[in-house]
Protein backbone atom coordinates (compact mmCIF):
# COMPACT_ATOMS: atom_id res chain seq x y z
CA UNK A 1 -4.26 39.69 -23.79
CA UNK A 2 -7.26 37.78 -25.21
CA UNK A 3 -5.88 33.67 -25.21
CA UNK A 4 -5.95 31.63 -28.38
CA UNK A 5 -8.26 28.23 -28.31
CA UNK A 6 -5.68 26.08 -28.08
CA UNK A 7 -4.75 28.53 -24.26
CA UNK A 8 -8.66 28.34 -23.23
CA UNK A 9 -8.70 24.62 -24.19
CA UNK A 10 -5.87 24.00 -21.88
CA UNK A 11 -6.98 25.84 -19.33
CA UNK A 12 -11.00 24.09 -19.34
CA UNK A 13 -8.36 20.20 -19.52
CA UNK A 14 -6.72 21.38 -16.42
CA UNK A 15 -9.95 22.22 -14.52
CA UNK A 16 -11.19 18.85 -15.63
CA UNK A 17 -13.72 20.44 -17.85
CA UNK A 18 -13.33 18.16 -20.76
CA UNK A 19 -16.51 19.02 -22.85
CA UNK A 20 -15.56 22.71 -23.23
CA UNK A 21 -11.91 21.75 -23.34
CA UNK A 22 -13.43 19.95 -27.01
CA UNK A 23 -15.67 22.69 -27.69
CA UNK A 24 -13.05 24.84 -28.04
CA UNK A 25 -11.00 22.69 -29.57
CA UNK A 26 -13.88 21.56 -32.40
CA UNK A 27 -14.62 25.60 -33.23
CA UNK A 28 -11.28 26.19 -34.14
CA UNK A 29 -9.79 22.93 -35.97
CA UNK A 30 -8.84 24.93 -39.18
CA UNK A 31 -6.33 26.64 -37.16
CA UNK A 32 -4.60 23.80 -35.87
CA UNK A 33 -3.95 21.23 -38.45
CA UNK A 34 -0.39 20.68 -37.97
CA UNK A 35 -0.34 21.24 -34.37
CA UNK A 36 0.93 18.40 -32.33
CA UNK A 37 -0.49 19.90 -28.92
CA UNK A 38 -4.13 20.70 -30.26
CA UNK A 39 -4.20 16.74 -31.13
CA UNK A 40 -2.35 15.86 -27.63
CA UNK A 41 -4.77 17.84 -25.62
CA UNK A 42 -8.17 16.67 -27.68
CA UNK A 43 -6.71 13.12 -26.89
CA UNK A 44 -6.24 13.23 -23.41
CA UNK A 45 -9.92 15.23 -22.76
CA UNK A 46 -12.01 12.55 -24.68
CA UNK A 47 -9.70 10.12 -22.85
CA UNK A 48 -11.09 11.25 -19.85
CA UNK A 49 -14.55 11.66 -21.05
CA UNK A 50 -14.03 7.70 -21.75
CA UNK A 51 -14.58 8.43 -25.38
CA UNK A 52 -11.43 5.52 -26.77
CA UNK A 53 -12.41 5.84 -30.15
CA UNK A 54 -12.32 9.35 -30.79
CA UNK A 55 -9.07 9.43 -28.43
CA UNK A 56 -7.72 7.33 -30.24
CA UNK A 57 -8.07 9.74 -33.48
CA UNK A 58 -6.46 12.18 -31.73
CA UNK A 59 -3.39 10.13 -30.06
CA UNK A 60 -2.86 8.94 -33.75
CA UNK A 61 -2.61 12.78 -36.03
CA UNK A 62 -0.66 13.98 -32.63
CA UNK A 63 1.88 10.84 -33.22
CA UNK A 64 2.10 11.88 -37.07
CA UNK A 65 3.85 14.83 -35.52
CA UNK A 66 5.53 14.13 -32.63
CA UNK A 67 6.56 10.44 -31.50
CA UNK A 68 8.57 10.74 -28.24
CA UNK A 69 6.51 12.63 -25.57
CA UNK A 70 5.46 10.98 -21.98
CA UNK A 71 1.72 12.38 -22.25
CA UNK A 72 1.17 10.91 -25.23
CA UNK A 73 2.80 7.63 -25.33
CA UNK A 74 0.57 6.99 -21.78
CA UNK A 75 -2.16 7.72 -23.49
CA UNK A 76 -1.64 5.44 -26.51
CA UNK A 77 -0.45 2.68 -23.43
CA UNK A 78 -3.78 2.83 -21.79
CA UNK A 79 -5.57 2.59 -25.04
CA UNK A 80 -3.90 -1.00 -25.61
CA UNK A 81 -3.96 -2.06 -22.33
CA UNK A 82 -7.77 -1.07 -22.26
CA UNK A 83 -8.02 -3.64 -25.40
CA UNK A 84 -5.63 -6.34 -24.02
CA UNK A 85 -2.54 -5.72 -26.46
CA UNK A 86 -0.26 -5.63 -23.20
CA UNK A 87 2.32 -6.37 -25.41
CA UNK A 88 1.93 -2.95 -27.29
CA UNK A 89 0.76 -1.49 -24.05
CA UNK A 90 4.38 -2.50 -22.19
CA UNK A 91 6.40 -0.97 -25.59
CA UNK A 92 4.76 2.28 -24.91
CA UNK A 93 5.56 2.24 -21.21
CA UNK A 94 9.15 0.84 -21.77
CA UNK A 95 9.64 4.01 -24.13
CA UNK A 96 7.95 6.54 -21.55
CA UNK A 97 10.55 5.21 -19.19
CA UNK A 98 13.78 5.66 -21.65
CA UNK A 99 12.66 8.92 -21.83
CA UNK A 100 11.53 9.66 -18.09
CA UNK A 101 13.26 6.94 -15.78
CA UNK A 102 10.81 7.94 -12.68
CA UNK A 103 7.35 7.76 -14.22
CA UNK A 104 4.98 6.74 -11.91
CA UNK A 105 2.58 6.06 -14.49
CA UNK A 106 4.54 3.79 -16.73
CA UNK A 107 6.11 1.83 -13.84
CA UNK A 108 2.47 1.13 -12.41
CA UNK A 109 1.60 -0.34 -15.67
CA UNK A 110 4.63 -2.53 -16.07
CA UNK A 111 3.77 -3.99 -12.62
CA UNK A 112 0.00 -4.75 -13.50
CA UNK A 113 0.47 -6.40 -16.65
CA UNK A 114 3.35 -8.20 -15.14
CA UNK A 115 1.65 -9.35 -12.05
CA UNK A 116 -2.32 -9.10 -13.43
CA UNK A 117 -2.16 -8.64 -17.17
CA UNK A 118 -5.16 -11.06 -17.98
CA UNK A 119 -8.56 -10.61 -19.88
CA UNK A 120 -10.38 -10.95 -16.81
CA UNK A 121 -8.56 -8.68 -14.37
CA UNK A 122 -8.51 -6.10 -17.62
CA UNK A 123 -11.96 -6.35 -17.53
CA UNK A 124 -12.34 -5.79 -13.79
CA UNK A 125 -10.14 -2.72 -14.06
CA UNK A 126 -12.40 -1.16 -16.85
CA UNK A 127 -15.72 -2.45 -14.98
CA UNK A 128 -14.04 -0.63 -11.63
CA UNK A 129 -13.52 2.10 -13.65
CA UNK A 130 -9.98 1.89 -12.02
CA UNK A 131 -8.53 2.79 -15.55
CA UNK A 132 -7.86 6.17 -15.03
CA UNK A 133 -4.96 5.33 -13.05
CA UNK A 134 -2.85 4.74 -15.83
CA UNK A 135 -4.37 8.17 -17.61
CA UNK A 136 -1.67 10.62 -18.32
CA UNK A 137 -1.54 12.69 -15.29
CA UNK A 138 -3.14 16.03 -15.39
CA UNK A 139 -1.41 17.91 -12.52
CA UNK A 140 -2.92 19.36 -10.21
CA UNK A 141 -6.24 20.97 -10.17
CA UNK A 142 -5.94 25.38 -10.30
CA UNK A 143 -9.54 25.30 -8.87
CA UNK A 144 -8.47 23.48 -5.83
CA UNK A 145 -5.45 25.76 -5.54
CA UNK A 146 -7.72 28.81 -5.54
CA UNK A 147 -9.33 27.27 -2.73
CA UNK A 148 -6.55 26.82 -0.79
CA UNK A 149 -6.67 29.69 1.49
CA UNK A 150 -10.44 29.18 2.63
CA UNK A 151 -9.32 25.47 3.39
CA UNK A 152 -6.61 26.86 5.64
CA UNK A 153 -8.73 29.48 7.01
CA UNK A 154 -11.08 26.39 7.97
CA UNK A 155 -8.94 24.37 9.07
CA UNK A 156 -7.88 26.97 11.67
CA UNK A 157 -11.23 27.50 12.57
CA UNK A 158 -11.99 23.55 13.22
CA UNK A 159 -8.41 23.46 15.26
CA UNK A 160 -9.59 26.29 17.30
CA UNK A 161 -12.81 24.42 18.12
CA UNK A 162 -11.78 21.80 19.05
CA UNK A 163 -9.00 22.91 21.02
CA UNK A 164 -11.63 25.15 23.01
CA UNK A 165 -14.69 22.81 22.88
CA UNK A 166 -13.43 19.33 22.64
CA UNK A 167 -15.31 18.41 20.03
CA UNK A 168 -14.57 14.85 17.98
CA UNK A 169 -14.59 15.61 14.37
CA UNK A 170 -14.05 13.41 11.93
CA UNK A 171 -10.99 12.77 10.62
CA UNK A 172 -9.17 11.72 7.01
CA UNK A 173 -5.96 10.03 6.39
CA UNK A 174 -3.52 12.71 5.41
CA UNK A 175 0.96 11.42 4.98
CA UNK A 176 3.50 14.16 5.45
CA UNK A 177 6.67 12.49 4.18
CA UNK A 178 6.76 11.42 0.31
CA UNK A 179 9.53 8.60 -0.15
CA UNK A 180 10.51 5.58 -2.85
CA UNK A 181 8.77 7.01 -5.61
CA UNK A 182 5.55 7.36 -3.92
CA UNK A 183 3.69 10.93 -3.39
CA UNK A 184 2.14 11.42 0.17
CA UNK A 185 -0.24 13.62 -1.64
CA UNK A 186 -1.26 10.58 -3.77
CA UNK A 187 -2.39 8.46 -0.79
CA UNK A 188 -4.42 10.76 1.38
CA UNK A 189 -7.90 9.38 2.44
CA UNK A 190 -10.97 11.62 2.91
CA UNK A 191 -13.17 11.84 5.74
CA UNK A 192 -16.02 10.36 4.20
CA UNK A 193 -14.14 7.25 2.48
CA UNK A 194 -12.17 6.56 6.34
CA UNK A 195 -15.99 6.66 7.38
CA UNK A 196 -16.92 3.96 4.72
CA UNK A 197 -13.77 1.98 5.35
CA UNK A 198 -15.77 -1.03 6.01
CA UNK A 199 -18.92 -1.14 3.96
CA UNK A 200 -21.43 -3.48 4.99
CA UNK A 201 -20.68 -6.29 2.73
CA UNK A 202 -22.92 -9.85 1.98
CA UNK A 203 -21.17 -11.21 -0.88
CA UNK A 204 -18.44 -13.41 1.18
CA UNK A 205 -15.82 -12.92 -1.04
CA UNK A 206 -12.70 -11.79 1.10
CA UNK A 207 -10.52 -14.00 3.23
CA UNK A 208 -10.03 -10.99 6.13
CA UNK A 209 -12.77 -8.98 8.04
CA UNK A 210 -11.37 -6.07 9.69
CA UNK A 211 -12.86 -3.13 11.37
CA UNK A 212 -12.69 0.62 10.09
CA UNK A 213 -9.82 1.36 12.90
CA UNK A 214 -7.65 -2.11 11.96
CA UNK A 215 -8.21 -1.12 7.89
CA UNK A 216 -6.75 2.53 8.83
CA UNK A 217 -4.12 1.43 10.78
CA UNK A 218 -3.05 -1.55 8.08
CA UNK A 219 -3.31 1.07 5.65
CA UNK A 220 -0.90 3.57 7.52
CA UNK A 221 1.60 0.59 7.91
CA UNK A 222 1.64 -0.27 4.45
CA UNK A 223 2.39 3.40 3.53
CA UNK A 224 5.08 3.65 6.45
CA UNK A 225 6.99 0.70 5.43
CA UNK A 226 7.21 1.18 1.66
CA UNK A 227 8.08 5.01 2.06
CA UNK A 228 10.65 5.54 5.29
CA UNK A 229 13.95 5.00 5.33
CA UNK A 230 14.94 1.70 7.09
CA UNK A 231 17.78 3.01 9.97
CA UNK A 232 17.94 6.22 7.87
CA UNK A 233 19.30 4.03 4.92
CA UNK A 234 17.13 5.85 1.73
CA UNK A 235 18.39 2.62 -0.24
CA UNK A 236 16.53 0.41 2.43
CA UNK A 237 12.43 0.29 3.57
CA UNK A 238 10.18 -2.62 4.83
CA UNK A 239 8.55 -3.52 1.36
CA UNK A 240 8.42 -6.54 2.23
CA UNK A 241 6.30 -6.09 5.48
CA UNK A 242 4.21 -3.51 3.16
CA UNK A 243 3.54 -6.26 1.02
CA UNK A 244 2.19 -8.94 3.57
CA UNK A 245 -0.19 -5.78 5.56
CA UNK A 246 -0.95 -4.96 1.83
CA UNK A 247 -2.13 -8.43 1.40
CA UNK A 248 -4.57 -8.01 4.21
CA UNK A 249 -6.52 -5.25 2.62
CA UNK A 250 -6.76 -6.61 -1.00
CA UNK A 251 -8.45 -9.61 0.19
CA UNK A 252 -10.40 -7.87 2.76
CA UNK A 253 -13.74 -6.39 3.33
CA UNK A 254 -12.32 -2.80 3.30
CA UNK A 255 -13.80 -0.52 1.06
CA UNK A 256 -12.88 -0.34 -2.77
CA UNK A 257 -10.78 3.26 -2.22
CA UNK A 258 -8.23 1.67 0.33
CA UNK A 259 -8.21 -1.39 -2.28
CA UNK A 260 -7.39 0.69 -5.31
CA UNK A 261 -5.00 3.19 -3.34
CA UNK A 262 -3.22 0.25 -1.71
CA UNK A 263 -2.67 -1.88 -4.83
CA UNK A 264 -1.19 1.08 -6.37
CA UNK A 265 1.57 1.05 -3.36
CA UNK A 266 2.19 -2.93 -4.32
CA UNK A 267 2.18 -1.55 -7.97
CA UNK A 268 5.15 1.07 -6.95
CA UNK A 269 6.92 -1.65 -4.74
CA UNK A 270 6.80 -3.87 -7.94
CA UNK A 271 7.56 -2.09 -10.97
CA UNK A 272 11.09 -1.02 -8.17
CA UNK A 273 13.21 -3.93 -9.46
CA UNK A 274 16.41 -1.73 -8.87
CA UNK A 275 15.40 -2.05 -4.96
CA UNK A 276 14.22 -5.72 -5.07
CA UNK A 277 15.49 -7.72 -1.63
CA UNK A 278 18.49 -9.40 -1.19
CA UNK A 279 20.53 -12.01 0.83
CA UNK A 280 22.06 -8.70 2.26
CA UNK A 281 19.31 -6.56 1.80
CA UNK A 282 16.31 -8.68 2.83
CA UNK A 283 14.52 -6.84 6.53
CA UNK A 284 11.65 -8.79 7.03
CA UNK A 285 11.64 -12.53 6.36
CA UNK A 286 9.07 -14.39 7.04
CA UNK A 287 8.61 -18.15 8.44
CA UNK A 288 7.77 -20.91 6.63
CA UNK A 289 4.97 -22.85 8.92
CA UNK A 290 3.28 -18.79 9.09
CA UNK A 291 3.24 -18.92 5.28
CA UNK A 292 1.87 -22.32 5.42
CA UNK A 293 -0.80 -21.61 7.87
CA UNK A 294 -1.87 -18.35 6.29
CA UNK A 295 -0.79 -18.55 2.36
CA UNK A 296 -2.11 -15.20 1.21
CA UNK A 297 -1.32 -12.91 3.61
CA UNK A 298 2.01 -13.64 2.15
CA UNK A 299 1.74 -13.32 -1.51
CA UNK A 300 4.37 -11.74 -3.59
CA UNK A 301 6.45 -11.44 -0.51
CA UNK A 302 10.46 -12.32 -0.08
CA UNK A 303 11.51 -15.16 2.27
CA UNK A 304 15.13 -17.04 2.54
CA UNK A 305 14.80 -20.28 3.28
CA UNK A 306 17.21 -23.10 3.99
CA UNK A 307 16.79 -26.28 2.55
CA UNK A 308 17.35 -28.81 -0.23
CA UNK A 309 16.44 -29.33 -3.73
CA UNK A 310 15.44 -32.54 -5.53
CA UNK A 311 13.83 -33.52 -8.62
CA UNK A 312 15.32 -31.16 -11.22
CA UNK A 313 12.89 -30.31 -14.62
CA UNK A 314 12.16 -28.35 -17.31
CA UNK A 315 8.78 -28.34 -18.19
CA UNK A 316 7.62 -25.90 -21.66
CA UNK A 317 11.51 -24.26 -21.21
CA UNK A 318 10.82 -23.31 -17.30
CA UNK A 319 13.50 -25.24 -15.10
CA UNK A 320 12.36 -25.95 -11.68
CA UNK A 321 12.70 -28.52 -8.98
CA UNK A 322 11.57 -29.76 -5.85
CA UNK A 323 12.55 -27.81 -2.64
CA UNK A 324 12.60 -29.20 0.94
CA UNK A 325 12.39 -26.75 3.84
CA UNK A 326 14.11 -27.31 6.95
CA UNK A 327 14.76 -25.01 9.77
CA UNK A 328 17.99 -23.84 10.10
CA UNK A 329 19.88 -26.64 11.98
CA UNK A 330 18.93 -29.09 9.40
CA UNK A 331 16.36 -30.97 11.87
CA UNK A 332 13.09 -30.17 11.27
CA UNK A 333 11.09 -30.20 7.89
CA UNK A 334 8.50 -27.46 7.22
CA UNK A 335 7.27 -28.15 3.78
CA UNK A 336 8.10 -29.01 0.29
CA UNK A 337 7.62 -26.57 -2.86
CA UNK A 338 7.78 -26.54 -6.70
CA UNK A 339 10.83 -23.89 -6.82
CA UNK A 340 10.82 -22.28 -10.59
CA UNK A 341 14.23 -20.43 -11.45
CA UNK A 342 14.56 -17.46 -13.81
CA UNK A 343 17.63 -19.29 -15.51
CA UNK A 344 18.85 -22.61 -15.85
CA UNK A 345 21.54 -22.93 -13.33
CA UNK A 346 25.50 -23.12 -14.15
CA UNK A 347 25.85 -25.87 -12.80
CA UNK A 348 23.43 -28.70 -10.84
CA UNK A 349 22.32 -27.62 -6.93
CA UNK A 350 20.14 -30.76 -5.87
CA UNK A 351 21.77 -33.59 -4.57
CA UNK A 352 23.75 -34.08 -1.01
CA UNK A 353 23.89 -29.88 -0.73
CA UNK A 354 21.99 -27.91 1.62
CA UNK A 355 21.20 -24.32 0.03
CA UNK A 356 19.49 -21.04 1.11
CA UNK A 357 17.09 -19.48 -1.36
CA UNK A 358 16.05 -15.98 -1.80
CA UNK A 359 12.80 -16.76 -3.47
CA UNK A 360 9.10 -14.66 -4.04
CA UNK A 361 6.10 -16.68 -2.88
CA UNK A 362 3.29 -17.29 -5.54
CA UNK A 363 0.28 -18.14 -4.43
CA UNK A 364 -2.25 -19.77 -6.87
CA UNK A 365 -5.75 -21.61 -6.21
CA UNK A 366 -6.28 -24.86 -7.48
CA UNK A 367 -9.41 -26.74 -7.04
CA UNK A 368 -10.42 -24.57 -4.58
CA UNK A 369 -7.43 -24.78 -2.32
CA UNK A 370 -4.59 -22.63 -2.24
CA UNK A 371 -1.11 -23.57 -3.32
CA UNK A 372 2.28 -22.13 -2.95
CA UNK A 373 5.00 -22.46 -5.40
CA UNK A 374 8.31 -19.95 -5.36
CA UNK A 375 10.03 -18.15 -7.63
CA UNK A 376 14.15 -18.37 -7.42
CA UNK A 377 15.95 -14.99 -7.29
CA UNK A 378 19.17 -16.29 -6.05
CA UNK A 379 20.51 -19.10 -4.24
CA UNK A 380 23.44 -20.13 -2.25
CA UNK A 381 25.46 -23.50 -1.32
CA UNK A 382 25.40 -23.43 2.13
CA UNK A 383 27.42 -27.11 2.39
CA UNK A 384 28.00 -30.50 1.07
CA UNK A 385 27.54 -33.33 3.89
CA UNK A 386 26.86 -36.44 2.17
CA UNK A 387 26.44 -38.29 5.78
CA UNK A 388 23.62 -35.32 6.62
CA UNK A 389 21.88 -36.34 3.90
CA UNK A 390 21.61 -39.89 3.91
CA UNK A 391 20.13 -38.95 7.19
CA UNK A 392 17.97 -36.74 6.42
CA UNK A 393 16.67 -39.41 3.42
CA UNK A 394 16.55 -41.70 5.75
CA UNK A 395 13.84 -39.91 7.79
């Protein structure tokens, strides 16, 4: 049976022919006026052809139709987001989620506006052309399906060789096991960009140089911990380890495909708030004279720490104090930090009380040095010993 346009439009989108995707959209517009998927589709291809405006066009007569549908409420998203309106930009992902809890998409959005949602890093995603991340997925590709056999049949032929010959081909980055949201698929890494792990690089700007073997094998830990099961516990992984070998990567000289692909796993552990550590659920913590001695290697992780807190203010409605560190006998001090709470507390926590915080470490630069505040996620009176104090004030 011969297909309509609108059939042999979506069949060009889903090859990631986008031109004739249009062109057969443009020869037949008469017969599609009211039709909310020939304005969906014609969105989504000049989307990809990084044409906004006329996007745009579309996204808007396909909304006069329709209003609740994941494709194009991404769509609409990434067009705000491109333009810095995060705040229409986290509507739209807030309503792809109400209607599809588990969107990848939407939930990496949330997390980079939350974490990254200024002018400049906007800018740096457009310039990156690490946009298209937050496109509305396309699915996968029948073209590379038709493939699929020859692959295999290749594949069996390289095995064979190098079973019989020894031969050292080279080799990509390919996970088995999917897990927490992520697709193994999603993360694989080619044999030409595990090559160019560690481009040659002048410019200076990265804190960690690693070698092509210690960028593959961070990379494979950061996967493993945010994806298997802590003790076979599906409710429990090593995020927080993922996030501190993460760390080591962003700020790295690795290559700008292990940056993108591994900032997408911090994305996923991010936008996860359901999973976020706790007092009981917290694996890795980490010590506070390593933060100190290496701040961003730790950014954005988890730590509970065991001090007390001084100083109490609110400054432009935030309320936040001074918090001493001590290690856990109450003898030694590490360090003291501005700690900044979500929510006032019921009632006051400095004074003669030693307290263990569950806290996320922010790590900001200021004046060319680095400084690390901490954000309160829940704290605990651990006791009240006035006479432990008024020693500890007296040192």
């Amino acid at each position: 049976m011969k297909k309509t346009p609108l059939e042999k439009a979506l069949y060009y989108l889903s090859r990631r022919k986008f031109t004739k995707c249009l062109d057969e959209l443009e020869s037949s517009v008469d017969l599609y006026r009211d039709s909310f998927s020939y304005y969906l589709v014609g969105g989504v291809a000049c989307l990809y052809l990084n044409d906004f405006g006329n996007a745009n066009l579309y996204f808007q007569k396909a909304r006069q139709q329709r209003q609740t549908d994941t494709t194009l409420l991404l769509g609409q998203a990434v067009l705000y987001l491109r333009h810095g309106d995060t705040s229409r930009a986290t509507q739209y992902y807030l309503d792809v989620l109400d209607l599809d809890h588990n969107n990848k998409v939407a939930k990496k959005g949330l997390a980079f506006i939350r974490e990254k949602g200024t002018y400049e890093e906007i800018y740096r995603l457009i310039d990156s052309n690490a946009l298209k991340r937050f496109y509305p997925p396309l699915g996968l590709n029948p073209s590379v399906v038709a493939g699929l056999f020859a692959a295999i049949l290749m594949a069996t032929i390289a095995m064979v060789c190098f079973q019989l010959f020894g031969a050292h081909f080279a080799r990509g980055i390919i996970f088995k096991n999917s897990g927490n949201g992520l697709e193994a698929a999603d993360f694989s890494i080619t044999t030409d960009e595990l090559q160019n792990a560690a481009p040659l690089r002048t410019d200076g700007q990265f804190t960690y140089t690693l070698s092509e073997s210690e960028i593959e094998r961070t990379y494979k830990n950061v996967y493993k911990h945010a994806t298997e099961p802590y003790k076979g516990d599906e409710s429990l992984h090593r995020t927080n380890l993922a996030r501190s070998e993460a760390n080591l990567i962003l700020n790295s000289n690795a290559s700008e495909v292990f940056k993108v692909k591994t900032q997408e796993i911090v994305d996923a552990i991010e936008a996860d708030r359901e999973h976020e550590p706790t007092f009981s659920t917290i694996i890795d913590n980490f010590q506070c004279e390593d933060v100190l001695r290496d701040p961003e290697r730790y950014d954005g992780c988890y730590v509970v720490w065991t001090g007390m807190l001084a100083s109490p203010e609110t400054v432009n409605g935030v309320y936040k104090c001074k918090f001493l560190v001590w290690d856990d006998s109450i003898e030694r001090l590490f360090g003291n930090f501005d700690l900044y709470f979500q929510k006032v507390p019921t009632a006051p926590i400095s004074g003669d009380r030693i307290v263990q915080v569950l806290a996320k470490i922010k790590v900001d630069t200021i004046n060319g040095k680095k400084s690390i505040s901490l954000i309160e996620k829940s704290n605990t009176v651990m006791l009240r010993n006035q006479e432990k104090v008024q020693s500890l004030n007296q040192n």
